[in-house]
N, C-alpha and C. Protein backbone atom coordinates (compact mmCIF):
# COMPACT_ATOMS: atom_id res chain seq x y z
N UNK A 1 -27.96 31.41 -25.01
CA UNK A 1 -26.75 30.74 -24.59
C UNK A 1 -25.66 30.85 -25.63
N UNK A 2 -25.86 31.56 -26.72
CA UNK A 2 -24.95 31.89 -27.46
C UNK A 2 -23.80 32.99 -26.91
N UNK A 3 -23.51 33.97 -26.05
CA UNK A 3 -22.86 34.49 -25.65
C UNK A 3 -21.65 34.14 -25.46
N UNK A 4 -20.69 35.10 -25.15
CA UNK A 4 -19.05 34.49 -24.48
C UNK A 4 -19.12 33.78 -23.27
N UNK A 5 -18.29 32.86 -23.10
CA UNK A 5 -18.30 31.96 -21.88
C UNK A 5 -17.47 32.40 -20.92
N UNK A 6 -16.68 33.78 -21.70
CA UNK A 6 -15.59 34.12 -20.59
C UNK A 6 -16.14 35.05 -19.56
N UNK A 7 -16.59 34.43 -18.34
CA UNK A 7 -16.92 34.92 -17.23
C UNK A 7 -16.16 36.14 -16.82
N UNK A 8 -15.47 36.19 -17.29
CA UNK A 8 -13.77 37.36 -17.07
C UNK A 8 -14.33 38.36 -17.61
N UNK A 9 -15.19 38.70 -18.54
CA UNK A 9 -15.16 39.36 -19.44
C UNK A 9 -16.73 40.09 -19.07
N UNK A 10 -17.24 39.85 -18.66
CA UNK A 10 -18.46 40.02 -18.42
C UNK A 10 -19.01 40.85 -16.86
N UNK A 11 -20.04 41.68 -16.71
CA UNK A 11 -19.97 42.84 -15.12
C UNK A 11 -20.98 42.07 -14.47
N UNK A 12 -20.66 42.09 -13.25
CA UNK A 12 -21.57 41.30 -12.32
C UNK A 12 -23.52 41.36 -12.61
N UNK A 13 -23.56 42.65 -13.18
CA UNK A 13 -24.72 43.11 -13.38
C UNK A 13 -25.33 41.38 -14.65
N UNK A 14 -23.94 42.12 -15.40
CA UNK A 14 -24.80 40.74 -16.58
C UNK A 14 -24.60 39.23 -16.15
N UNK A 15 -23.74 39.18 -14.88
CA UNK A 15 -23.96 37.66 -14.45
C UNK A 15 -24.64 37.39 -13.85
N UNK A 16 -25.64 38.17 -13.06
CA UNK A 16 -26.83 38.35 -12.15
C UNK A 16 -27.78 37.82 -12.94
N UNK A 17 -28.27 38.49 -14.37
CA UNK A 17 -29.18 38.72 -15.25
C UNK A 17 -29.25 36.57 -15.95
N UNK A 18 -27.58 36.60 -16.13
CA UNK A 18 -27.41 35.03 -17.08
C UNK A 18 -27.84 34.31 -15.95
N UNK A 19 -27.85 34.38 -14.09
CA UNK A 19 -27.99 33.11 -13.67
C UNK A 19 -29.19 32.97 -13.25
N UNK A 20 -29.99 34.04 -13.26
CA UNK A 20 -31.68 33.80 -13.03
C UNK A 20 -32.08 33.30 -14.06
N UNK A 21 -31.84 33.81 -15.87
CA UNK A 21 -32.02 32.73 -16.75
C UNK A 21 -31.57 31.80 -16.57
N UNK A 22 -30.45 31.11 -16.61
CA UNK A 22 -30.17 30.04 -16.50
C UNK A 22 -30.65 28.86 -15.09
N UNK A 23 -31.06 29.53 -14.15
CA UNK A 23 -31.81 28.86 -13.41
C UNK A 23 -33.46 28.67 -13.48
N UNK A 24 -34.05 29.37 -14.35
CA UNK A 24 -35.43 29.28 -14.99
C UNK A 24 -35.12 27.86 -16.03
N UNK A 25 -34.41 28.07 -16.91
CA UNK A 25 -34.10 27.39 -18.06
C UNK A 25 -33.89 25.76 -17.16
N UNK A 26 -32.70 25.48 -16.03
CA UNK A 26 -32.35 24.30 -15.48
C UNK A 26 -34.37 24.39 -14.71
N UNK A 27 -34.90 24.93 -14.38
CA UNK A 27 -35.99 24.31 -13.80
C UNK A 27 -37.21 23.91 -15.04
N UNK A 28 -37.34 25.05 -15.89
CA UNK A 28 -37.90 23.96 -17.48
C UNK A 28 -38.04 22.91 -17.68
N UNK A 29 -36.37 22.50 -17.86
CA UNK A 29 -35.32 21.55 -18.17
C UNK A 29 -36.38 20.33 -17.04
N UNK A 30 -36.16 20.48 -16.31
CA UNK A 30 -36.90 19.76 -14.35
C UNK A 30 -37.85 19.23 -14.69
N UNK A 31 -38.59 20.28 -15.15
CA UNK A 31 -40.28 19.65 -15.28
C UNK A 31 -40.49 19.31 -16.59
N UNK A 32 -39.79 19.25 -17.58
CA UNK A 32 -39.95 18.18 -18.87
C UNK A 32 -39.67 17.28 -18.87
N UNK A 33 -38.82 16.83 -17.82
CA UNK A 33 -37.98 15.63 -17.85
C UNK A 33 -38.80 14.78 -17.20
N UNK A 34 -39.49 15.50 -15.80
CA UNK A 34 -40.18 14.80 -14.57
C UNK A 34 -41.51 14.54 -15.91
N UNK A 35 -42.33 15.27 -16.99
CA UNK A 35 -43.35 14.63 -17.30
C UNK A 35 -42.93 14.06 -18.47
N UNK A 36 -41.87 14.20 -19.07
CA UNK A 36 -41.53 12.93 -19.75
C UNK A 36 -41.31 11.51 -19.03
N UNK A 37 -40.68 11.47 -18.00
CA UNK A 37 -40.70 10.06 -17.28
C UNK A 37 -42.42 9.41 -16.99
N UNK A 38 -42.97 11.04 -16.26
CA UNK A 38 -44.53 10.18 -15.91
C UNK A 38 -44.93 9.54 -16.75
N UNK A 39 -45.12 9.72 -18.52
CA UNK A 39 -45.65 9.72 -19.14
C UNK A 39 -45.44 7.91 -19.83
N UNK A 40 -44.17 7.33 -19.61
CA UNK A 40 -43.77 6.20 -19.66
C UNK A 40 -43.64 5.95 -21.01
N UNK A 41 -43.92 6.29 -21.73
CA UNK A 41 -43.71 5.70 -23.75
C UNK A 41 -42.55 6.82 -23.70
N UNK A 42 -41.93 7.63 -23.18
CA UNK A 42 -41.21 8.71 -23.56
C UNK A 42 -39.38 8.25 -24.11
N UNK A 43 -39.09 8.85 -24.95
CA UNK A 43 -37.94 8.31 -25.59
C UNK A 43 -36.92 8.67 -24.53
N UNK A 44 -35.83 7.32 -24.65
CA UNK A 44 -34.87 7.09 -23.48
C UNK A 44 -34.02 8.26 -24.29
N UNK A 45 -33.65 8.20 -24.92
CA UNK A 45 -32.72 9.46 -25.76
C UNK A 45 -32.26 11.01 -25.26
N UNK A 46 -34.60 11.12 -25.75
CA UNK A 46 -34.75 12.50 -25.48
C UNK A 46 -34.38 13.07 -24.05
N UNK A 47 -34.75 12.15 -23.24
CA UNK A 47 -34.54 12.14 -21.77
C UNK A 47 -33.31 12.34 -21.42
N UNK A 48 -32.41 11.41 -21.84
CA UNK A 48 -30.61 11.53 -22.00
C UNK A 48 -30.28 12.75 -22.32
N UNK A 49 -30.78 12.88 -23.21
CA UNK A 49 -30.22 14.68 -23.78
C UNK A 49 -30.59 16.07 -23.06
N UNK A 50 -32.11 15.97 -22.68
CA UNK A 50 -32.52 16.34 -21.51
C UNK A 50 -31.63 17.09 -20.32
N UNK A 51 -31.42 15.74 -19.80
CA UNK A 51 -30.35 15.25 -18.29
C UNK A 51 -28.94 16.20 -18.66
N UNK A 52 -28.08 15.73 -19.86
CA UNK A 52 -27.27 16.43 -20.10
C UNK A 52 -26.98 17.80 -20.49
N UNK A 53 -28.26 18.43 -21.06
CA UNK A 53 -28.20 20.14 -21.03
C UNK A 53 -28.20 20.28 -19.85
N UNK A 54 -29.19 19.65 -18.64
CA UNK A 54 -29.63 20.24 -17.36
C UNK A 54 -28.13 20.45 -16.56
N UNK A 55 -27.70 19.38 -16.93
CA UNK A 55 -25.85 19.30 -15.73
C UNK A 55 -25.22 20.27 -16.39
N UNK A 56 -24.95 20.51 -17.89
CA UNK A 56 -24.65 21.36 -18.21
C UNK A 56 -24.54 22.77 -17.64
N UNK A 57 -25.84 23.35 -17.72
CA UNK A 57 -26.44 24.82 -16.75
C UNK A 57 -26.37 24.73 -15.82
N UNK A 58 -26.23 23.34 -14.91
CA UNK A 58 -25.86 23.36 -13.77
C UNK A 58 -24.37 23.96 -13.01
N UNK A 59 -23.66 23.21 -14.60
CA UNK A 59 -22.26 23.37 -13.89
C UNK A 59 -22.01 24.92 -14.39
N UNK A 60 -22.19 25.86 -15.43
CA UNK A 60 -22.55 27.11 -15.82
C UNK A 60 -23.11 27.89 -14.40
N UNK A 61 -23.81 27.51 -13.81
CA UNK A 61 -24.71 28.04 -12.89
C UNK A 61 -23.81 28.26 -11.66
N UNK A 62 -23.25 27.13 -11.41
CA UNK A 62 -22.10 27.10 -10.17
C UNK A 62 -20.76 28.17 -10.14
N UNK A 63 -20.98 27.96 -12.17
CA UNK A 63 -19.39 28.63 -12.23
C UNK A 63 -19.80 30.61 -12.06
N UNK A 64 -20.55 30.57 -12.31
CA UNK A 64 -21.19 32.32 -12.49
C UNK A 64 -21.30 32.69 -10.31
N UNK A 65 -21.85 31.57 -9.90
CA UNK A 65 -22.14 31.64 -8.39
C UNK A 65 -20.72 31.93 -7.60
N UNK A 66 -20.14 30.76 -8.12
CA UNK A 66 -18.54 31.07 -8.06
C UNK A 66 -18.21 32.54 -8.25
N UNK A 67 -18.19 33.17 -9.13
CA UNK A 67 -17.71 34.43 -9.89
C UNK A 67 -18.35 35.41 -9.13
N UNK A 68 -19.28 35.25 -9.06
CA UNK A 68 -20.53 36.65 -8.42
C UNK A 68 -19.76 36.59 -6.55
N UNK A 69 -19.38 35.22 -5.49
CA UNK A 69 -19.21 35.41 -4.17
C UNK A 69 -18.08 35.25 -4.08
N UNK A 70 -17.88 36.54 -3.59
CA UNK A 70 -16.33 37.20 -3.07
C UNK A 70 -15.39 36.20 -1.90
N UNK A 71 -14.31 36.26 -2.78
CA UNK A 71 -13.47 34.82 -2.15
C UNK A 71 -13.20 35.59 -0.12
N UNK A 72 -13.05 35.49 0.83
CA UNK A 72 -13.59 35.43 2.26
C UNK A 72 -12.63 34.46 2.54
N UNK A 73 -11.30 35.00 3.15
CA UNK A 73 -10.55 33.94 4.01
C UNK A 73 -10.30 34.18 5.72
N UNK A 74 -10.97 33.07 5.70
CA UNK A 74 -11.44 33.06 7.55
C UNK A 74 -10.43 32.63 8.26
């Protein structure tokens, strides 16, 4: 996730490649969180921080989805 953020800048090929990572990574993200909650002693924090990378890649994820489907006026 160190890369440029400028979507502009980047060929569909390599935004293909960032949003399957980044949708592996947001489902990780899913199931650490879901067995940190089961687990109940789990730090409210870690969890917080958690939550907030996940929306993060989320909103990353939307913006690349955005970029990759061709704007279509009906």
């Amino acid at each position: 996730m160190n890369a440029p953020s400028d979507l502009s800048m980047k060929s569909d090929d390599v935004l293909r490649y960032e949003l399957v990572v980044f949708r592996a990574e947001h489902s990780d993200l899913d199931a650490a969180i879901r067995a940190l909650q089961e687990v109940g002693t789990s730090d409210q924090l870690t969890i917080r921080r958690l939550k907030k990378k996940k929306l993060a890649l989320k909103d990353r994820i939307a913006n690349i989805e955005d970029r990759l489907t061709p704007d279509i006026i009906a």
